[in-house]
N, C-alpha and C. Protein backbone atom coordinates (compact mmCIF):
# COMPACT_ATOMS: atom_id res chain seq x y z
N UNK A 1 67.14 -2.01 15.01
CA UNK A 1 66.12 -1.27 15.71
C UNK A 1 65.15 -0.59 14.75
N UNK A 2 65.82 0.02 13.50
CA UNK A 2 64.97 0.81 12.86
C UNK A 2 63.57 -0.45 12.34
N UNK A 3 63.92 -1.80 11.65
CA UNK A 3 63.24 -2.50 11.18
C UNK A 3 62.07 -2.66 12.13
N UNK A 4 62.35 -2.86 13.22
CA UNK A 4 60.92 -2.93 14.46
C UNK A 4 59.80 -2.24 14.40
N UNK A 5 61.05 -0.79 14.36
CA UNK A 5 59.58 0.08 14.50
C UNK A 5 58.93 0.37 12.92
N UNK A 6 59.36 0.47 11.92
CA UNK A 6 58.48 -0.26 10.90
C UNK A 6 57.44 -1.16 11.05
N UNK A 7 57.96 -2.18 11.55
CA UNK A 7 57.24 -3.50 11.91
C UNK A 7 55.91 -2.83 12.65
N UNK A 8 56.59 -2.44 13.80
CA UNK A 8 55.18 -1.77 15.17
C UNK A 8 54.46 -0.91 14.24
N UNK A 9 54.64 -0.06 13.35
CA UNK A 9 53.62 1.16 12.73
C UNK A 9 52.87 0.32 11.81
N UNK A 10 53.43 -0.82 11.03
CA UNK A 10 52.44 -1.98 9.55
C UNK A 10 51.55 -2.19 10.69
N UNK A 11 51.95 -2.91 11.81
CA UNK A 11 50.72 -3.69 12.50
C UNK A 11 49.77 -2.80 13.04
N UNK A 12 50.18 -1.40 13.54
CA UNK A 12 49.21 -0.53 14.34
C UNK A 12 47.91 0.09 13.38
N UNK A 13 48.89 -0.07 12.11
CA UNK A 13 48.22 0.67 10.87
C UNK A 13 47.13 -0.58 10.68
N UNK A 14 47.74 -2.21 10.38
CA UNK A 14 46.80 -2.88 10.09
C UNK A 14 45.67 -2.72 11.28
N UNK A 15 45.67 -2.87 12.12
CA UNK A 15 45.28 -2.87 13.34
C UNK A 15 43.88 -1.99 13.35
N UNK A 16 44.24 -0.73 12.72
CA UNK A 16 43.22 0.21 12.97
C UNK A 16 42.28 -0.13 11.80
N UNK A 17 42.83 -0.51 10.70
CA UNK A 17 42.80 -0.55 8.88
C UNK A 17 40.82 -1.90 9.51
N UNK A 18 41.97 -2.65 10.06
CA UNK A 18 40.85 -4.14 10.47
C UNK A 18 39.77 -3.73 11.33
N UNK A 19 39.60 -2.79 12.32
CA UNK A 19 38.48 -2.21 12.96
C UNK A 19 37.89 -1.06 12.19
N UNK A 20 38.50 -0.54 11.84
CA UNK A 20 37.69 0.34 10.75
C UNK A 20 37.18 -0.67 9.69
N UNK A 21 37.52 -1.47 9.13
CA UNK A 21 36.55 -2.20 8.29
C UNK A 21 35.74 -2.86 8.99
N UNK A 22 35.44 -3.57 10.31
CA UNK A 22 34.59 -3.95 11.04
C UNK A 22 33.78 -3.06 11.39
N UNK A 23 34.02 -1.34 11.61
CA UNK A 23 32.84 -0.65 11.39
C UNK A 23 31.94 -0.36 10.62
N UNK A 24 32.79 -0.34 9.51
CA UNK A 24 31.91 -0.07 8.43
C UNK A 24 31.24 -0.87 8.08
N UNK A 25 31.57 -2.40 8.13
CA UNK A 25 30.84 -3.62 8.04
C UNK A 25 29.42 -3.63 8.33
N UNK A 26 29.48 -3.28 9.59
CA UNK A 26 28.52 -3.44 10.77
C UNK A 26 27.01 -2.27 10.24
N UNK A 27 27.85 -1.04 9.77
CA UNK A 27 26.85 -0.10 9.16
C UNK A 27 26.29 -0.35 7.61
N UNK A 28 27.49 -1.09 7.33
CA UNK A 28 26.51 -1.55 5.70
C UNK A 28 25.34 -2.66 5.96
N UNK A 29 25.79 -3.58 6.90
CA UNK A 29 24.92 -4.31 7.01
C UNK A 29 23.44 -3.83 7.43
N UNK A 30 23.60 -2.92 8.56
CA UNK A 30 22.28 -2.25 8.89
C UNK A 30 21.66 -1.61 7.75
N UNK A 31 22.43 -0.97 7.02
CA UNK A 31 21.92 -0.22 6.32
C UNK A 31 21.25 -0.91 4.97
N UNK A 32 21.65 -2.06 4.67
CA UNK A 32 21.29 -3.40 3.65
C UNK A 32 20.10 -3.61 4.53
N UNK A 33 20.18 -3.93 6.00
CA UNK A 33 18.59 -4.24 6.31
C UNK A 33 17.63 -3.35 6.36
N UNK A 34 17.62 -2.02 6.43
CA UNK A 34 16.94 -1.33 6.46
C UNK A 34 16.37 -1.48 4.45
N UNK A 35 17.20 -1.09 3.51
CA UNK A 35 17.20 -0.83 2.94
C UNK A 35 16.04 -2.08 1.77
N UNK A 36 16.50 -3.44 2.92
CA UNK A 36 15.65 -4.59 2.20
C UNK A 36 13.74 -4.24 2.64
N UNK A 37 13.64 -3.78 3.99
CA UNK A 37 12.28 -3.53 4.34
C UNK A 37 11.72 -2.32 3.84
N UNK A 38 12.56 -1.53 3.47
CA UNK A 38 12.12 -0.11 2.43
C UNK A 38 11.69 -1.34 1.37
N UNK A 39 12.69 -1.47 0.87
CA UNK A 39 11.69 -2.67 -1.01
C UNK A 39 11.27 -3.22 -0.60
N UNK A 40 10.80 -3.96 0.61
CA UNK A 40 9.75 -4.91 0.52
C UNK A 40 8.18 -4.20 0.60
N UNK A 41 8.05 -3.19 1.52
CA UNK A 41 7.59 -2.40 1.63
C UNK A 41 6.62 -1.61 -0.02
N UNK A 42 8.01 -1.36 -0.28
CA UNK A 42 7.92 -1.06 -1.86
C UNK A 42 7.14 -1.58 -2.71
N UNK A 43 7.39 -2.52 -2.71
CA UNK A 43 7.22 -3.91 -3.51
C UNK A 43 5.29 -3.91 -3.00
N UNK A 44 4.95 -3.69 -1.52
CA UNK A 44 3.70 -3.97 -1.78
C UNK A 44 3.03 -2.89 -2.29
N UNK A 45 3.50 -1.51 -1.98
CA UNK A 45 2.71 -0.65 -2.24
C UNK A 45 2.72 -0.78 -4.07
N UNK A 46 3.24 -1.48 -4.51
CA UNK A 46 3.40 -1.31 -5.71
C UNK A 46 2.26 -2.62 -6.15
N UNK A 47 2.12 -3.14 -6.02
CA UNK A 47 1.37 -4.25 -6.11
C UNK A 47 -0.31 -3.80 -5.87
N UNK A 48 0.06 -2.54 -4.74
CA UNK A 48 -1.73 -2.26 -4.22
C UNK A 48 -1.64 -1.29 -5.38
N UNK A 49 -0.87 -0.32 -6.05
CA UNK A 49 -1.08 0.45 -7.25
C UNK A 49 -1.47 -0.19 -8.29
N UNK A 50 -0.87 -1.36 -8.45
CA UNK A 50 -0.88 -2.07 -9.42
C UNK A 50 -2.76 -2.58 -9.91
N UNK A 51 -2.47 -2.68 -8.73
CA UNK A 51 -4.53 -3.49 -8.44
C UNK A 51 -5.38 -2.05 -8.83
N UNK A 52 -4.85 -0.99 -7.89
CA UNK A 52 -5.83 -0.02 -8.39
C UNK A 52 -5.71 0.45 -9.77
N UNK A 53 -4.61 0.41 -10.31
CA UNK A 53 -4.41 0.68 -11.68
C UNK A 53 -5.55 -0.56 -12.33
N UNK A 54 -5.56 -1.13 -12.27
CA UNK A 54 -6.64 -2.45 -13.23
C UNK A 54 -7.72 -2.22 -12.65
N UNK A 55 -7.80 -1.64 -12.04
CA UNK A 55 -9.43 -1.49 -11.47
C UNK A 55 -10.04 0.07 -12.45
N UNK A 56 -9.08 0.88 -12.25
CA UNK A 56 -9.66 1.87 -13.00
C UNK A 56 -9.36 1.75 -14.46
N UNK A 57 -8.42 1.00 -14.89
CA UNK A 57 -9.01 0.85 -16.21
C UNK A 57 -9.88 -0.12 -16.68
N UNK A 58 -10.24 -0.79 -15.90
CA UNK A 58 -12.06 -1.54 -15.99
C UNK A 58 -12.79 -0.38 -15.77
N UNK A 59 -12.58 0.40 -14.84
CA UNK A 59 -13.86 1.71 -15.04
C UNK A 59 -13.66 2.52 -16.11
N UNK A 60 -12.81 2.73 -16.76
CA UNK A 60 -12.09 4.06 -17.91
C UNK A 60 -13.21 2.95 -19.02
N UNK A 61 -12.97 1.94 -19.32
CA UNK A 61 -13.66 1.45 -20.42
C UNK A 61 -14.63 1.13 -20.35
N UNK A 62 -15.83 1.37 -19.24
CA UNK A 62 -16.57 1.17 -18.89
C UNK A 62 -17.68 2.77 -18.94
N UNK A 63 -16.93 3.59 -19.18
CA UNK A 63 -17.09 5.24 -18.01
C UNK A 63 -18.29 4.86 -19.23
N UNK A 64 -17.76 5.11 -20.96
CA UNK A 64 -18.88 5.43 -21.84
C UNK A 64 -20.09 4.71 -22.23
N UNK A 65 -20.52 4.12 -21.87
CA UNK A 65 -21.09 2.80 -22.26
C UNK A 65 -22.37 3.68 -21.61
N UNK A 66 -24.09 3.56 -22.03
CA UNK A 66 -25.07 4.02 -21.51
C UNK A 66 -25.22 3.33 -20.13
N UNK A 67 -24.76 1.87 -20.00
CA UNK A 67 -25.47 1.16 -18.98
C UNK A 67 -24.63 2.10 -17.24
N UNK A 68 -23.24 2.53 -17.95
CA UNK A 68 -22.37 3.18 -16.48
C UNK A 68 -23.57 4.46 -16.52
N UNK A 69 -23.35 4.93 -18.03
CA UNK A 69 -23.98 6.87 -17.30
C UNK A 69 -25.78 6.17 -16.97
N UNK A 70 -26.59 5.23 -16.65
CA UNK A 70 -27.77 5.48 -16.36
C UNK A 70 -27.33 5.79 -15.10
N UNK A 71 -26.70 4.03 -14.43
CA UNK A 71 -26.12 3.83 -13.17
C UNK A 71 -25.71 4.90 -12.34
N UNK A 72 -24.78 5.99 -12.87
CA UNK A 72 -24.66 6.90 -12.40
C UNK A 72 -25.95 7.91 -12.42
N UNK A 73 -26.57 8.33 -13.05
CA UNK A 73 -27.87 9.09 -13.32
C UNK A 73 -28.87 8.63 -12.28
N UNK A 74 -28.89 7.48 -11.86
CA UNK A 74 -29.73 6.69 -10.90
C UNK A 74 -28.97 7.00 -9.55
N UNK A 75 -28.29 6.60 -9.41
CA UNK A 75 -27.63 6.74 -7.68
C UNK A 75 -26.95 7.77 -7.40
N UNK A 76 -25.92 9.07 -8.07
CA UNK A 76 -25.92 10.17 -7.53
C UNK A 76 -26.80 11.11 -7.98
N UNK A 77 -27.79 11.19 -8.82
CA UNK A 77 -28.98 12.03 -8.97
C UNK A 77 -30.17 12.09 -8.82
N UNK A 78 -30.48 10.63 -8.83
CA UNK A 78 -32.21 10.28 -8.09
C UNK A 78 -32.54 10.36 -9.42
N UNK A 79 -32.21 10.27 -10.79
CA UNK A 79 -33.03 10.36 -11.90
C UNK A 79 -33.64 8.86 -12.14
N UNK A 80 -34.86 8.50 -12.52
CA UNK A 80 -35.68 7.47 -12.65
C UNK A 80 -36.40 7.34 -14.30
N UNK A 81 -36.81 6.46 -14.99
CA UNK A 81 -36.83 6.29 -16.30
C UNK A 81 -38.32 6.77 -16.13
N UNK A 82 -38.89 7.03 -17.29
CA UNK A 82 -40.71 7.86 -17.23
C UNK A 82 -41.55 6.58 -16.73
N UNK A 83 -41.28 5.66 -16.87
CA UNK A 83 -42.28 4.67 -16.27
C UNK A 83 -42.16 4.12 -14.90
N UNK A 84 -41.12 4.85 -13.93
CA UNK A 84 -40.70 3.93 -12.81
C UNK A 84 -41.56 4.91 -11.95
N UNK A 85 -41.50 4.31 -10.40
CA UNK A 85 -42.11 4.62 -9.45
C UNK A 85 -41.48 4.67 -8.41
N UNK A 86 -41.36 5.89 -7.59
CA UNK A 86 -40.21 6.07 -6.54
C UNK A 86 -40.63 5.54 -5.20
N UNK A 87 -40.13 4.51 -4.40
CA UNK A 87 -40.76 4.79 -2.83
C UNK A 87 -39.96 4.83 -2.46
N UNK A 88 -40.37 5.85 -1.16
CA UNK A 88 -39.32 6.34 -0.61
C UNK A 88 -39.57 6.03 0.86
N UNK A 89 -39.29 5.45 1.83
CA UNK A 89 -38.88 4.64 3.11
C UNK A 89 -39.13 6.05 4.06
N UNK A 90 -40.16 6.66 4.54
CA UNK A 90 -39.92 7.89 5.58
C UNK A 90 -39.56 7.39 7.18
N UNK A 91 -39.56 6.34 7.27
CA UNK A 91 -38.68 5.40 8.86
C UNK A 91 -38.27 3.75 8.84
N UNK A 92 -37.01 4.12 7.58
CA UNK A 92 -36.40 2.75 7.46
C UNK A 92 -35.96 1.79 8.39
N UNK A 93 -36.20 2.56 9.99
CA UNK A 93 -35.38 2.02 11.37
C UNK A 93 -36.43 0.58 11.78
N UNK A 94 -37.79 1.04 10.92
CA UNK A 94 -38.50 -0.03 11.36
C UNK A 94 -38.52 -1.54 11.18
N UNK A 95 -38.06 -1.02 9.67
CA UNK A 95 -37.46 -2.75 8.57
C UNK A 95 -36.09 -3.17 9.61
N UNK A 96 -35.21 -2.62 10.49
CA UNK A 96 -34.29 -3.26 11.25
C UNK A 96 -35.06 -3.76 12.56
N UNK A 97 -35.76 -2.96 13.19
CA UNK A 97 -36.54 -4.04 14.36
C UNK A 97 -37.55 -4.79 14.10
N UNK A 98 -37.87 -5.29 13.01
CA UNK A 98 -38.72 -6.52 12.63
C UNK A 98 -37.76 -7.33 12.14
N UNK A 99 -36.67 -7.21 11.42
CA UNK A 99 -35.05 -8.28 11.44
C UNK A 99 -34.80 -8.60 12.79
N UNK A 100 -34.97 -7.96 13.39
CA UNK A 100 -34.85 -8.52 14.83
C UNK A 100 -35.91 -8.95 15.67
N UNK A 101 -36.92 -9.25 15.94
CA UNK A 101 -38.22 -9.79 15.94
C UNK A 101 -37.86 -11.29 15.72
N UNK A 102 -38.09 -12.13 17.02
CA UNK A 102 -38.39 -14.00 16.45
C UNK A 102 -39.44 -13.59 15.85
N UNK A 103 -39.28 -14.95 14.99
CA UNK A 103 -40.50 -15.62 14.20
C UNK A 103 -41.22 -16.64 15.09
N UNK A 104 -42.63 -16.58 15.18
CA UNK A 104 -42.48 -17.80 16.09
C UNK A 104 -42.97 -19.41 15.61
């Protein structure tokens, strides 16, 4: 009799041992999928850094050069070289309804 109930407690024990590892199973796995769309995720934002990183160091080697600081001197300051001539558009809305105008 004593050997049985040995027997009955290995199996109850395996028993629980085998569903508890089927839980945990079940949560690693989720947690592996979650964990793959975090890095993929990852993975692009790293790729869009990556791009902006090469973009600004085309501008970093670019910043000193006269031809960037006119460029800049020209379009956020309105500065113009001594020989140029400014026009300035006082109802640019008009150049869009003659784009729209047939030709005939």
């Amino acid at each position: 009799m004593r050997k049985s109930v040995n027997m009955w407690v290995t199996v109850i024990i395996a028993v629980v041992v085998i569903v508890g590892f089927f839980c945990v199973s079940t949560r690693l796995v989720s947690t592996t999928d979650e964990l793959s769309k975090t890095l993929s995720a990852n993975n692009l934002r790293l790729s869009d850094l990556q791009g902006e990183q090469t973009e600004l160091n085309n501008t970093l080697k670019t910043v000193g050069t006269d031809a960037f600081i006119e460029q800049q001197a020209r379009t956020l300051y309105g500065y113009m070289m001594p020989d140029e001539i400014r026009f300035v558009l006082s109802n640019p809305e008009i150049l869009e309804i003659q784009d729209q105008i047939p030709s005939p």
